[in-house]
Protein backbone atom coordinates (compact mmCIF):
# COMPACT_ATOMS: atom_id res chain seq x y z
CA UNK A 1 168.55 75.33 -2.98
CA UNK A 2 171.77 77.03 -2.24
CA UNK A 3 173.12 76.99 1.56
CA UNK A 4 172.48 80.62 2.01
CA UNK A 5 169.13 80.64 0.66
CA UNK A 6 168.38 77.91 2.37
CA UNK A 7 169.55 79.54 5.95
CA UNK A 8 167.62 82.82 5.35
CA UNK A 9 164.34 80.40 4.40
CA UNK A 10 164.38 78.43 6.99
CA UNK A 11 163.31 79.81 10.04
CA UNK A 12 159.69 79.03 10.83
CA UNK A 13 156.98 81.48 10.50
CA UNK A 14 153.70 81.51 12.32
CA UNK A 15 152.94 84.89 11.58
CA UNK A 16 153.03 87.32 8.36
CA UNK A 17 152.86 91.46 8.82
CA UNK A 18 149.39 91.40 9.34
CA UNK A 19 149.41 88.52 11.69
CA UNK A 20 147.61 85.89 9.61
CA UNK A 21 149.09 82.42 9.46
CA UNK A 22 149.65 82.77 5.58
CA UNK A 23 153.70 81.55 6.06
CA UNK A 24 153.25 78.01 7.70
CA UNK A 25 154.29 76.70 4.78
CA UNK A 26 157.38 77.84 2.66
CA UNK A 27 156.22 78.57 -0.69
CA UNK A 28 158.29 75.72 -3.41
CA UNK A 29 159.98 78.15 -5.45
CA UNK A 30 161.27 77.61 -9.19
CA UNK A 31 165.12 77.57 -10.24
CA UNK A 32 164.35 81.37 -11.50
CA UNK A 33 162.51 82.12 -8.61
CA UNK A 34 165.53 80.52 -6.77
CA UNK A 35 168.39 82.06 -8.46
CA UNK A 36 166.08 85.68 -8.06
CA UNK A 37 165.85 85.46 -4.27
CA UNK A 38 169.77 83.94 -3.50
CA UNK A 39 170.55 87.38 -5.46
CA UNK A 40 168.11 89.50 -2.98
CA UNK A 41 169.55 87.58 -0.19
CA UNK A 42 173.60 88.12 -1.26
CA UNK A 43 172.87 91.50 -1.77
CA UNK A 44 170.85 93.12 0.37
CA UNK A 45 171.23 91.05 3.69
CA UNK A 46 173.53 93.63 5.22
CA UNK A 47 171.21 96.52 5.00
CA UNK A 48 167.94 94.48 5.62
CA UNK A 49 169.82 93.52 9.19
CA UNK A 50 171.22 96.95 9.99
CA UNK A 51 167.54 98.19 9.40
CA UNK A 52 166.58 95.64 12.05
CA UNK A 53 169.22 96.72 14.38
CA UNK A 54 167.95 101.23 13.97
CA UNK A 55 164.48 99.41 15.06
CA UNK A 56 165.97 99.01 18.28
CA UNK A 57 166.45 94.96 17.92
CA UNK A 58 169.37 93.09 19.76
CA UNK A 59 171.55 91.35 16.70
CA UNK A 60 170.30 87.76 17.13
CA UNK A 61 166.55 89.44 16.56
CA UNK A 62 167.54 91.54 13.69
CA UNK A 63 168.97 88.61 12.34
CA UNK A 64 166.08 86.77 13.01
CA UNK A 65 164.30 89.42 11.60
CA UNK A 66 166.12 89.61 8.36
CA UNK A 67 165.60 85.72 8.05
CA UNK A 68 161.56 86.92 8.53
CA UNK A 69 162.13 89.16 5.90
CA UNK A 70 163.14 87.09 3.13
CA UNK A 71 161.12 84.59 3.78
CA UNK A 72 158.07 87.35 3.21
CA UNK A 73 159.90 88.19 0.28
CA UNK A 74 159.72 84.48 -0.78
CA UNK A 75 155.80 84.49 -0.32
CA UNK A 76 155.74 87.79 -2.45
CA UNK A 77 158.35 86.96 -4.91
CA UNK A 78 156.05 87.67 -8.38
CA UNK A 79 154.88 90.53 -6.62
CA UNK A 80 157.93 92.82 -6.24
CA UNK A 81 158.67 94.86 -9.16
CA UNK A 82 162.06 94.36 -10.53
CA UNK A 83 164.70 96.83 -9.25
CA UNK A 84 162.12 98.02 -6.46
CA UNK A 85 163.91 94.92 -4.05
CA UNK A 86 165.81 96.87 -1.68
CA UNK A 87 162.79 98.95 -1.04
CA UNK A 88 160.44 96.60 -0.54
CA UNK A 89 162.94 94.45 1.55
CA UNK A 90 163.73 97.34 3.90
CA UNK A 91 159.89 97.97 3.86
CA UNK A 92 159.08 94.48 5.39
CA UNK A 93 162.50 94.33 7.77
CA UNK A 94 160.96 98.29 9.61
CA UNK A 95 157.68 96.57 9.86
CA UNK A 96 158.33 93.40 11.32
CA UNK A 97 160.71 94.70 13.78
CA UNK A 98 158.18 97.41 14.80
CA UNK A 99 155.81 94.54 15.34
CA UNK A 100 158.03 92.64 17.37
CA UNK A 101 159.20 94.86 19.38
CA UNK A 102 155.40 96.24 20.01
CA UNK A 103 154.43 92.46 20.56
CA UNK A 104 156.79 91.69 22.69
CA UNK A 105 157.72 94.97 24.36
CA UNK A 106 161.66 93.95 23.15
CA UNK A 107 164.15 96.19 25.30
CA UNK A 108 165.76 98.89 23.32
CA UNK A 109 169.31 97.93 22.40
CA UNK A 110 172.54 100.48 21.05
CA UNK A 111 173.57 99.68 18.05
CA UNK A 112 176.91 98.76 17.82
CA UNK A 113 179.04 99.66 14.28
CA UNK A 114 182.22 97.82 14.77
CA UNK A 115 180.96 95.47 12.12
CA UNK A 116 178.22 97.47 10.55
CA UNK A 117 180.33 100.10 8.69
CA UNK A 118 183.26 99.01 5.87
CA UNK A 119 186.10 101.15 5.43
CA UNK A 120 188.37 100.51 2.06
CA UNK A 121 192.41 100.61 2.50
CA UNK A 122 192.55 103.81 0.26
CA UNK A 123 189.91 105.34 2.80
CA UNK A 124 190.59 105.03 6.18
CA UNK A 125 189.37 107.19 8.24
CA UNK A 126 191.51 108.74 11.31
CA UNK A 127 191.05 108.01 15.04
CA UNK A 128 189.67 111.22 15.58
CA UNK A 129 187.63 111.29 12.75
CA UNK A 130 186.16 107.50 13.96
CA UNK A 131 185.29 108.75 17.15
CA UNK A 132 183.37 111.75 16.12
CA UNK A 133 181.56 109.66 13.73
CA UNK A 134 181.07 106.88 16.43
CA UNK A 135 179.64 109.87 18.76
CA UNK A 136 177.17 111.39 15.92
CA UNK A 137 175.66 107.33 15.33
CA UNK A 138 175.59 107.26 18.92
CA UNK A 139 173.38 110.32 18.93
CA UNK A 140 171.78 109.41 15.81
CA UNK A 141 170.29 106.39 17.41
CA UNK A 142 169.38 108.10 21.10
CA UNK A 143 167.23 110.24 19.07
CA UNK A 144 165.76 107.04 17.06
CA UNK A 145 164.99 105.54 20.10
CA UNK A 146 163.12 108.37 21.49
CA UNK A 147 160.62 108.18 18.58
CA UNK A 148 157.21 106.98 17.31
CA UNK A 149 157.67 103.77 15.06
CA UNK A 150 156.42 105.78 11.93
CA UNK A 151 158.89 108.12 12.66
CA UNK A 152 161.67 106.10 13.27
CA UNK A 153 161.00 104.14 9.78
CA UNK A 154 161.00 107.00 7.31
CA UNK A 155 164.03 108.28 8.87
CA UNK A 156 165.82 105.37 8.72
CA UNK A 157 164.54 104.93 5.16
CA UNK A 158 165.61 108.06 4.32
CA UNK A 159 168.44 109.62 5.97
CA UNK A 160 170.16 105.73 6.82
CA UNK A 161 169.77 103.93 3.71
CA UNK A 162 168.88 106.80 1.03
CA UNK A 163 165.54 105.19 -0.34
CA UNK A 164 163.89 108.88 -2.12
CA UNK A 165 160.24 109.13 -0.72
CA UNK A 166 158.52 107.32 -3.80
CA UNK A 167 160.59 104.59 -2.62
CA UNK A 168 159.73 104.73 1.11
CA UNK A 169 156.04 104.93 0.21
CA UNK A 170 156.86 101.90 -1.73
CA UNK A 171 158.73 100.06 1.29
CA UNK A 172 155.81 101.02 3.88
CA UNK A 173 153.13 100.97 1.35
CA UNK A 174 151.41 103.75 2.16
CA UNK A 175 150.81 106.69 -0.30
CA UNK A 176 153.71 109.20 -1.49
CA UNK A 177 151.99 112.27 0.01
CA UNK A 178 151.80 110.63 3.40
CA UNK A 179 155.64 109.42 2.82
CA UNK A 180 156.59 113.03 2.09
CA UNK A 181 154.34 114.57 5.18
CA UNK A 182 155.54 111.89 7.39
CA UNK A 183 159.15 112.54 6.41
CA UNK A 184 158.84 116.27 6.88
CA UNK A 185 157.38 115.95 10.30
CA UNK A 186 160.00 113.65 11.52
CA UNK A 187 162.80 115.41 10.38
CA UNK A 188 161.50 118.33 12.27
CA UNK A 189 161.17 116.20 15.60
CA UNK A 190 164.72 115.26 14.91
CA UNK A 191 166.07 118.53 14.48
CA UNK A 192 163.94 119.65 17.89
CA UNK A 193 165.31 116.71 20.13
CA UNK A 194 169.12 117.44 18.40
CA UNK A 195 168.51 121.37 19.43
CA UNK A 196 167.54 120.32 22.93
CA UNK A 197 170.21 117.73 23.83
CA UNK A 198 173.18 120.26 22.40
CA UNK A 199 171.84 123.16 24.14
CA UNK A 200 171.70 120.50 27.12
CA UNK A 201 175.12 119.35 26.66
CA UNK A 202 176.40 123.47 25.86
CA UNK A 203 174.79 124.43 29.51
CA UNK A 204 176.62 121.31 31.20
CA UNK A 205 179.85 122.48 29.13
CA UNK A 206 179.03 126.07 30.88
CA UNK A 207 178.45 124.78 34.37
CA UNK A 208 180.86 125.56 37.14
């Protein structure tokens, strides 16, 4: 087993998403099986982790939580269709850390982007651009905050990491239509709590 494999398999599990005590034992995977999950881990850590991180966890629990994730995945392995393992990978990460953090009532924590955003050399942004962008991900994830857990995971499915809603429904494994009407009504919350906070901020721009 390679070393990174082996680091995002080997955190022990007590629990699965329902809460059973199905992951005691790490499944013994084949070389395919192997070479199949090193592949899901090299390329889709980063956004398994940041999805963590919009579910309010501190970095150590989203990477935690990410370890969690593919270690689900390991369980599941024959089970996820091929090309549908980003979706179901960002499926399990919302979940978990929605569990934990209703488990364990974790504290709410910014996200911080210094690290969670890549710019090429041929695309660099300016200052002012960064700190507008740094403001509207800053706002972005006041509003996340402020949300119900069902919200807050097709929006960050959606808008975040651009699964389509046959995908989310996929991820969260619930049916499209109640993807697409969950979707709808949280993007509508969103756009209320954006119109109050800028009218907020206009009147505090306005005030003597």
């Amino acid at each position: 087993m390679s070393d990174a494999l082996r680091l995002a398999t080997s955190t022990p599990l007590e629990t699965d998403l329902q809460g059973s005590a199905d992951f005691l034992v790490f499944p013994s995977l084949s070389a395919e099986q192997e070479r199949r999950l090193a592949s899901m881990l090299n390329t889709h850590f980063a956004c398994v982790w940041r999805a963590g991180r919009r579910m309010g966890l501190a970095p150590a629990q989203a990477e935690e939580n990410a370890q969690e994730t593919f270690a689900v995945a390991a369980r599941k392995l024959d089970r996820i269709a091929k090309g549908c393992e980003r979706a179901y990978l960002l499926g399990v990460a919302v979940r978990l850390a929605g569990n934990l953090r209703r488990r364990n009532a974790v504290r709410e924590e910014p996200v911080a982007f210094e690290h969670e955003q890549r710019e090429t050399a041929d695309a660099t942004p300016l200052a002012e651009d960064l700190l507008t962008q740094k403001r509207q991900r800053a706002l972005l994830d006041r509003i996340l905050q402020s949300m119900s857990d069902d919200f807050r995971e097709v929006l960050t499915l959606y808008e975040i990491e651009e699964l389509n809603v046959p995908e989310i429904a996929v991820a969260l494994e619930i049916p499209e239509g109640t993807a697409a009407s969950r979707l709808r009504r949280a993007r509508e919350e969103f756009s209320r709590k954006i119109g109050r906070l800028t009218a907020s901020a206009a009147r505090r721009k306005e005030a003597p």
